[in-house]
C-alpha atoms as a PDB file:
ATOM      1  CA  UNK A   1       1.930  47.556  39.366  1.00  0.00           C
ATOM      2  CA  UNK A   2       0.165  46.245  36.399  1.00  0.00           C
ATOM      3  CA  UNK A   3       0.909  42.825  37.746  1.00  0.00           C
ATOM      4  CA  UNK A   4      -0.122  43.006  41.318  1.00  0.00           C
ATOM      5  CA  UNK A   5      -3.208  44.432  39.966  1.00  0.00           C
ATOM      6  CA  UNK A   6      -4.224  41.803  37.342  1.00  0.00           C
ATOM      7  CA  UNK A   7      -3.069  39.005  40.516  1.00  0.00           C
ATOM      8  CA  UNK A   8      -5.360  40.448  43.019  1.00  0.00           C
ATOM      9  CA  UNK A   9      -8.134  40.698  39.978  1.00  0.00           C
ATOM     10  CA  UNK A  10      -7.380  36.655  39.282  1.00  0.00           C
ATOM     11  CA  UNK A  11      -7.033  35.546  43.061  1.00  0.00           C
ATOM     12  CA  UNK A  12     -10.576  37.413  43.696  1.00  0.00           C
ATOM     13  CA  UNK A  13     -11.963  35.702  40.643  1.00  0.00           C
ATOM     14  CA  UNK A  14     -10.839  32.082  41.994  1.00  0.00           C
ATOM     15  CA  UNK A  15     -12.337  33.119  45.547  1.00  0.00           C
ATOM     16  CA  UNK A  16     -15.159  34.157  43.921  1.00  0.00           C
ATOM     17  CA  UNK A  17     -15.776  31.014  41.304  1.00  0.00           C
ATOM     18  CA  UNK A  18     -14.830  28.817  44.680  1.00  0.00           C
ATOM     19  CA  UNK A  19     -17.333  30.347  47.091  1.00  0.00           C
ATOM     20  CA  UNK A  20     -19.924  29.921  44.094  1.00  0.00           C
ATOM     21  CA  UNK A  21     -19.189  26.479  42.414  1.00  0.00           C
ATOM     22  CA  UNK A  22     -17.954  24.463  46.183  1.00  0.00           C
ATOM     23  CA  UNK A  23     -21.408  25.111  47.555  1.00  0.00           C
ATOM     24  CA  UNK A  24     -23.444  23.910  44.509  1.00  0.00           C
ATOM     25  CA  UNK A  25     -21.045  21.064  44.155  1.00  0.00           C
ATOM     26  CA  UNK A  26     -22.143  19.716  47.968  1.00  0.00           C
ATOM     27  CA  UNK A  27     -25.662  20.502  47.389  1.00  0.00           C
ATOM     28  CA  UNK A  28     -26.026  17.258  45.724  1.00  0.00           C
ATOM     29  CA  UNK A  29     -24.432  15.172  48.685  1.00  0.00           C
ATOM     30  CA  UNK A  30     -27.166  13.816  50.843  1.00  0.00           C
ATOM     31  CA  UNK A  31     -27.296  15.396  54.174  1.00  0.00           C
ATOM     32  CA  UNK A  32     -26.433  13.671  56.929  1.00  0.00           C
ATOM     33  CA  UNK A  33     -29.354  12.558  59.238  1.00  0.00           C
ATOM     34  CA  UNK A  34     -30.113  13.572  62.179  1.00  0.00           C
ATOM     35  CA  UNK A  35     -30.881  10.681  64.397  1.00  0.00           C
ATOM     36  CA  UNK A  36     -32.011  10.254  67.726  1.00  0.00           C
ATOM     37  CA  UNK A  37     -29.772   8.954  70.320  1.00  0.00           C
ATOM     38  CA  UNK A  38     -31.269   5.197  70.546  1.00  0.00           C
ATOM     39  CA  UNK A  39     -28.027   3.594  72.283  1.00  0.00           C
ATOM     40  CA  UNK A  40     -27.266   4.731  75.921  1.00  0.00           C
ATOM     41  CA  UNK A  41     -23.502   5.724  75.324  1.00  0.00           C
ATOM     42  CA  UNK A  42     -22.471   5.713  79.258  1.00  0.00           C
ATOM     43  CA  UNK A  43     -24.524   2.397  79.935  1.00  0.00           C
ATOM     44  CA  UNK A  44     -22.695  -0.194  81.470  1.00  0.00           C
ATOM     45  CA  UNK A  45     -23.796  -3.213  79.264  1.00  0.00           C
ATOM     46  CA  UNK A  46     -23.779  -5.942  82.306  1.00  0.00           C
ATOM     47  CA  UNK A  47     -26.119  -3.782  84.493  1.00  0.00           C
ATOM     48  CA  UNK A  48     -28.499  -3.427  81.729  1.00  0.00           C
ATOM     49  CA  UNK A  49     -28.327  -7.188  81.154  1.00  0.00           C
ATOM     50  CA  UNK A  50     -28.919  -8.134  84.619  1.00  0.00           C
ATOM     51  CA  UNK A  51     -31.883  -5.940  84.644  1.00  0.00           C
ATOM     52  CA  UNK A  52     -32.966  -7.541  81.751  1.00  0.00           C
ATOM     53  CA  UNK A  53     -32.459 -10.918  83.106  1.00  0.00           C
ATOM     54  CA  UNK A  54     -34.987 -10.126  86.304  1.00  0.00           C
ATOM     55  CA  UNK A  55     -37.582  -8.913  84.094  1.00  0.00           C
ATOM     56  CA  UNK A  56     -37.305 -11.892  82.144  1.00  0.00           C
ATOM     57  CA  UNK A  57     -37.454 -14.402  84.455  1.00  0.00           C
ATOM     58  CA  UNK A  58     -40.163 -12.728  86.363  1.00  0.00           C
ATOM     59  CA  UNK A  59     -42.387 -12.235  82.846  1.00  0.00           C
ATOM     60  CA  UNK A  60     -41.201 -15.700  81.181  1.00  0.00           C
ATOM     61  CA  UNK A  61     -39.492 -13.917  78.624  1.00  0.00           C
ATOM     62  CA  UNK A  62     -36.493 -14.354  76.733  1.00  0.00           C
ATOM     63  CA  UNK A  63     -33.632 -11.407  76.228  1.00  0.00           C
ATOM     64  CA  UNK A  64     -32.549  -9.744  72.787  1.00  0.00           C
ATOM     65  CA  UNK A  65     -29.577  -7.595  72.995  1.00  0.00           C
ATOM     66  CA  UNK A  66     -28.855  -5.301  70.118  1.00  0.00           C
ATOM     67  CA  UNK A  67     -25.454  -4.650  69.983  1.00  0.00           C
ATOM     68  CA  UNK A  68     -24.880  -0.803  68.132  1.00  0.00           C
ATOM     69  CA  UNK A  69     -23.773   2.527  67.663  1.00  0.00           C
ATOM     70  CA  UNK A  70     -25.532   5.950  67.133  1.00  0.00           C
ATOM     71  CA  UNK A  71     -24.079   6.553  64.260  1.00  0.00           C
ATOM     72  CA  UNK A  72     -25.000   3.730  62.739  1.00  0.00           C
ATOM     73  CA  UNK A  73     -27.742   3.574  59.818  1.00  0.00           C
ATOM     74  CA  UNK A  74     -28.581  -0.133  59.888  1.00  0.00           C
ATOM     75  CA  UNK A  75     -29.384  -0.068  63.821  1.00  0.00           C
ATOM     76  CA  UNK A  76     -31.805   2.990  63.767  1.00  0.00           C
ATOM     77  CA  UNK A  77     -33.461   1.198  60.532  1.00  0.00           C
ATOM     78  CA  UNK A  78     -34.177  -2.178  62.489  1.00  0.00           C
ATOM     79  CA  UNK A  79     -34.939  -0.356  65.729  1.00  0.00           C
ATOM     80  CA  UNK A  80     -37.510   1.517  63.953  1.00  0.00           C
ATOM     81  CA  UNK A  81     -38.836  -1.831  62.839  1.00  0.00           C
ATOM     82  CA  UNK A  82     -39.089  -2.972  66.460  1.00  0.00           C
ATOM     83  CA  UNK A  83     -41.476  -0.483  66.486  1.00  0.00           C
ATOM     84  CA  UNK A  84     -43.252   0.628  63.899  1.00  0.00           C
ATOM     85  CA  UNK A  85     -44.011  -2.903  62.418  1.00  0.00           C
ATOM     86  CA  UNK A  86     -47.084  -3.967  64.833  1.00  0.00           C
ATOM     87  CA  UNK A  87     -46.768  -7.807  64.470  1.00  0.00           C
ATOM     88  CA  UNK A  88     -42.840  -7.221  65.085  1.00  0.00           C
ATOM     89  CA  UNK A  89     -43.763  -5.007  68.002  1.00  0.00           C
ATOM     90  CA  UNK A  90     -46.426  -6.793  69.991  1.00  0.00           C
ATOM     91  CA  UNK A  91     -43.958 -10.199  69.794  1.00  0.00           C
ATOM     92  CA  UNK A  92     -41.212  -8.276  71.083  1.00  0.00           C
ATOM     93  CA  UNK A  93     -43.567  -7.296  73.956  1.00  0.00           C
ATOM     94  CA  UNK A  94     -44.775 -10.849  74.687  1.00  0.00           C
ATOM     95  CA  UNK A  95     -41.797 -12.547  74.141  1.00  0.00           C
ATOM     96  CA  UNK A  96     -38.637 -10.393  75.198  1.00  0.00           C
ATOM     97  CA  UNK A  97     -36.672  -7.837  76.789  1.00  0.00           C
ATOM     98  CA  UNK A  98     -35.004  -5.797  74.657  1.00  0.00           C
ATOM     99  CA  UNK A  99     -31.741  -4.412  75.228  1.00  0.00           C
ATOM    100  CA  UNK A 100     -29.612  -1.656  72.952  1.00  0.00           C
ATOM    101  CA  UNK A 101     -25.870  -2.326  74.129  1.00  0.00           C
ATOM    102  CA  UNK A 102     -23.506   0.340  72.763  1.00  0.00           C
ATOM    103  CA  UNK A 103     -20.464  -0.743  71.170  1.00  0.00           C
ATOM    104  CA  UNK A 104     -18.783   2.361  69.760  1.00  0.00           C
ATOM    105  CA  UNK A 105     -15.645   3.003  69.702  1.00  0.00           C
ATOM    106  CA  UNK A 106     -14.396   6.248  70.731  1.00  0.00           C
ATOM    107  CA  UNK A 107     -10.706   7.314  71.555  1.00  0.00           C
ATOM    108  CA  UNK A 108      -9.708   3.949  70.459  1.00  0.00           C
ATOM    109  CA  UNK A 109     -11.546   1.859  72.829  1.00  0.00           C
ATOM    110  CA  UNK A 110     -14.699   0.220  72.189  1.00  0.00           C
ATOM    111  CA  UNK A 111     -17.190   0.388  75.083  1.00  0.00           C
ATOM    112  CA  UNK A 112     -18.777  -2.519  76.391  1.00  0.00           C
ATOM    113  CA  UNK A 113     -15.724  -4.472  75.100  1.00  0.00           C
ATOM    114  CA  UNK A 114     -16.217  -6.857  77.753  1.00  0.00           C
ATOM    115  CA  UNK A 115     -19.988  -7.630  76.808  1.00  0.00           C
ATOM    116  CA  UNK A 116     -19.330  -8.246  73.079  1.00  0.00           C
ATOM    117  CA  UNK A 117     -16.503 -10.622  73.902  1.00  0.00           C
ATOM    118  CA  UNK A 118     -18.557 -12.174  76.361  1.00  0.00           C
ATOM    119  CA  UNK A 119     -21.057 -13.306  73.379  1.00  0.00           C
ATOM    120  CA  UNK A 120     -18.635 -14.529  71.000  1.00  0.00           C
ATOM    121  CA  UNK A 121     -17.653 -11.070  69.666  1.00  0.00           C
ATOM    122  CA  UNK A 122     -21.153 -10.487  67.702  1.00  0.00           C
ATOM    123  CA  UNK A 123     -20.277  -7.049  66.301  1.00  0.00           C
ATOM    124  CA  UNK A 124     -17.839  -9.020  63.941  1.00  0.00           C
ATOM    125  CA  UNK A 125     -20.694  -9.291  61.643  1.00  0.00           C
ATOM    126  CA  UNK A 126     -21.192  -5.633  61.546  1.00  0.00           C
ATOM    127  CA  UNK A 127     -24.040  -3.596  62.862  1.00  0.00           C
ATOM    128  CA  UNK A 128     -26.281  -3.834  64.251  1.00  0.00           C
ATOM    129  CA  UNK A 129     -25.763  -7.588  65.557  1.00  0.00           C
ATOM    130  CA  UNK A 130     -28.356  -9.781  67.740  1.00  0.00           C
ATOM    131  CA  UNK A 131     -27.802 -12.343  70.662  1.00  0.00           C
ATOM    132  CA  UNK A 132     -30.854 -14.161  72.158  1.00  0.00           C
ATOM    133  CA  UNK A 133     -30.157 -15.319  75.756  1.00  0.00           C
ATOM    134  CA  UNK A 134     -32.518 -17.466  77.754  1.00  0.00           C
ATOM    135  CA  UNK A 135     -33.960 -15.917  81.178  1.00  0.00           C
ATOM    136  CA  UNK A 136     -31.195 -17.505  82.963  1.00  0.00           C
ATOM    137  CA  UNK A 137     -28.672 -15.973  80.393  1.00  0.00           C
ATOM    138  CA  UNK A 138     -27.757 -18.568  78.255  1.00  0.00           C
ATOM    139  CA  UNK A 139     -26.902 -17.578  75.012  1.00  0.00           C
ATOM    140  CA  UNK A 140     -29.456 -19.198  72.727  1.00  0.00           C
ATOM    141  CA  UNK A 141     -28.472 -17.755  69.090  1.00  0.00           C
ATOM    142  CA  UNK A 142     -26.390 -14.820  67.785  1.00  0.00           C
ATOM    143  CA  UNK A 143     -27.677 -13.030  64.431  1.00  0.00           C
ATOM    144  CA  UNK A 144     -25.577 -10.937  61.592  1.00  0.00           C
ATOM    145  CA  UNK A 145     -28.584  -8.667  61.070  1.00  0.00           C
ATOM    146  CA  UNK A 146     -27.175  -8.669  57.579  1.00  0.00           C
ATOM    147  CA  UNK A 147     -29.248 -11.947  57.234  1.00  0.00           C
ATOM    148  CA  UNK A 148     -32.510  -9.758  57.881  1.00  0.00           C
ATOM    149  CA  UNK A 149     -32.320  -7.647  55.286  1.00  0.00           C
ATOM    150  CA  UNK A 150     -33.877  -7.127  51.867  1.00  0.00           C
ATOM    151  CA  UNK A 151     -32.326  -4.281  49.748  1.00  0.00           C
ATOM    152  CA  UNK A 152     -32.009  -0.584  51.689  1.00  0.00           C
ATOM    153  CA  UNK A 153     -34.362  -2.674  55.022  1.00  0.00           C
ATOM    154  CA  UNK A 154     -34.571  -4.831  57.105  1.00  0.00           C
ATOM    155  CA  UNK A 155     -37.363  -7.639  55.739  1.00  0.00           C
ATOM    156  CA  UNK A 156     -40.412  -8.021  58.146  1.00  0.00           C
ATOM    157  CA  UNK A 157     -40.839 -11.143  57.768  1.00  0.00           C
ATOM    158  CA  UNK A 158     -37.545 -12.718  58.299  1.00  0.00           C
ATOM    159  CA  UNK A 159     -37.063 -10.560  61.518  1.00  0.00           C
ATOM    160  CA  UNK A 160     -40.575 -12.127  62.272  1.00  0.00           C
ATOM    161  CA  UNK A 161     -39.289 -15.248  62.067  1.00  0.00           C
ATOM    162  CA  UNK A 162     -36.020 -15.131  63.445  1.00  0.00           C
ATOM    163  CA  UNK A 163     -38.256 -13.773  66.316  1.00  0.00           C
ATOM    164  CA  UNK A 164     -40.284 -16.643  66.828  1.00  0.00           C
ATOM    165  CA  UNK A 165     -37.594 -19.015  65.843  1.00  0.00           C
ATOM    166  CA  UNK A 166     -36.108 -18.261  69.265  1.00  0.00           C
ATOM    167  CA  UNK A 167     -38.960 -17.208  71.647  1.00  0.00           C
ATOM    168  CA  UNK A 168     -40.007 -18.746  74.901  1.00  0.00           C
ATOM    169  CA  UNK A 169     -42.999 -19.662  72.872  1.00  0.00           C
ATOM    170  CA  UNK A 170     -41.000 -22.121  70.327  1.00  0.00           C
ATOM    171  CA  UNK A 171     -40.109 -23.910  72.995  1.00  0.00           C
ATOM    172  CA  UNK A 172     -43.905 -24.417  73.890  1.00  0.00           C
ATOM    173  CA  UNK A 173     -43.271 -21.968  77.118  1.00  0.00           C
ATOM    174  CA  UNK A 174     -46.108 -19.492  77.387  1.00  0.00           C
ATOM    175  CA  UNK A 175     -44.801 -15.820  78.788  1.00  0.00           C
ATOM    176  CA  UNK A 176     -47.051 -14.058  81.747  1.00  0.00           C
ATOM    177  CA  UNK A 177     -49.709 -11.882  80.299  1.00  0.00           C
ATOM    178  CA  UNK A 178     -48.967  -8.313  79.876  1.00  0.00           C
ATOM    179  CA  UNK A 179     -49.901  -5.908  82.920  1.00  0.00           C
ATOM    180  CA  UNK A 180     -50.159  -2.552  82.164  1.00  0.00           C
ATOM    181  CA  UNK A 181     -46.674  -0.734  84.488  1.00  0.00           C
END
């Protein structure tokens, strides 16, 4: 008896020391973030190209695709930069069509396969990854985003100038002026 008692005493004990020390040990893990959805996971990536493409050759523009994931850290930091950087934002406007292609993989099967091997596989350099097609949808440039960066970011002015680097404008074409839609 004495032992069944001094057992149940030493199993609460651990149950009790667990449910107090597991806690405290997590609290200093960083919680996950909760991100917005910025990549349309049921897009099909060549519809969303080919509407690209119209708008671009109607507005003299050139196409960016983004190739991502939700989950991914990197993709939400540079597509904040798309917008919150106001240089970075208003050359995007002028200059391109913009274009978040989801990549993840879920089940096993990555979706928009068939896009990313279309481009020369860009997700190979990680996430997110950037091609630049023409209006007419030639493939100008792909980009490891890694190349952007600067520390925990993304570097203004290298996304700046990979930006201008492969505008309509560097090739001394001049894009529509903006209407308001």
């Amino acid at each position: 008896m004495k032992n069944n008692i001094l057992g149940k005493a030493l199993s609460l004990s651990f149950v009790f020391i667990g449910a107090t020390i597991l806690p405290a040990l997590g609290a200093d893990q960083p919680a996950k973030p909760n991100r917005p959805a910025i990549y349309d996971t049921k897009a099909d990536g060549r519809k969303q190209i080919t509407e690209a493409l119209t708008i671009a050759k109607r507005d003299r523009k050139n196409v960016l695709l983004q190739f991502g994931a939700n989950w991914c850290g990197w993709c939400h930091k540079l597509h904040n930069l798309f917008q919150s950087n106001k240089d970075i934002a208003a050359f995007l406007k002028s200059n391109y069509v913009v274009v978040l292609i989801d990549v993840d993989k879920v089940e096993g099967k990555q979706h928009n396969a068939d896009i990313d091997e279309r481009y020369g596989n860009p997700s190979r350099f990680g996430l997110p990854a950037l091609v630049v097609l023409d209006a007419e949808g030639k493939q100008l440039t792909t980009q490891d985003s890694g190349k952007l960066e600067e520390g925990d970011h993304h570097d203004p002015a290298k996304v700046l100038a990979f930006l201008k680097q492969w505008s309509p404008a560097s090739k001394g074409e001049k894009p529509l002026p903006q209407k308001s839609r």
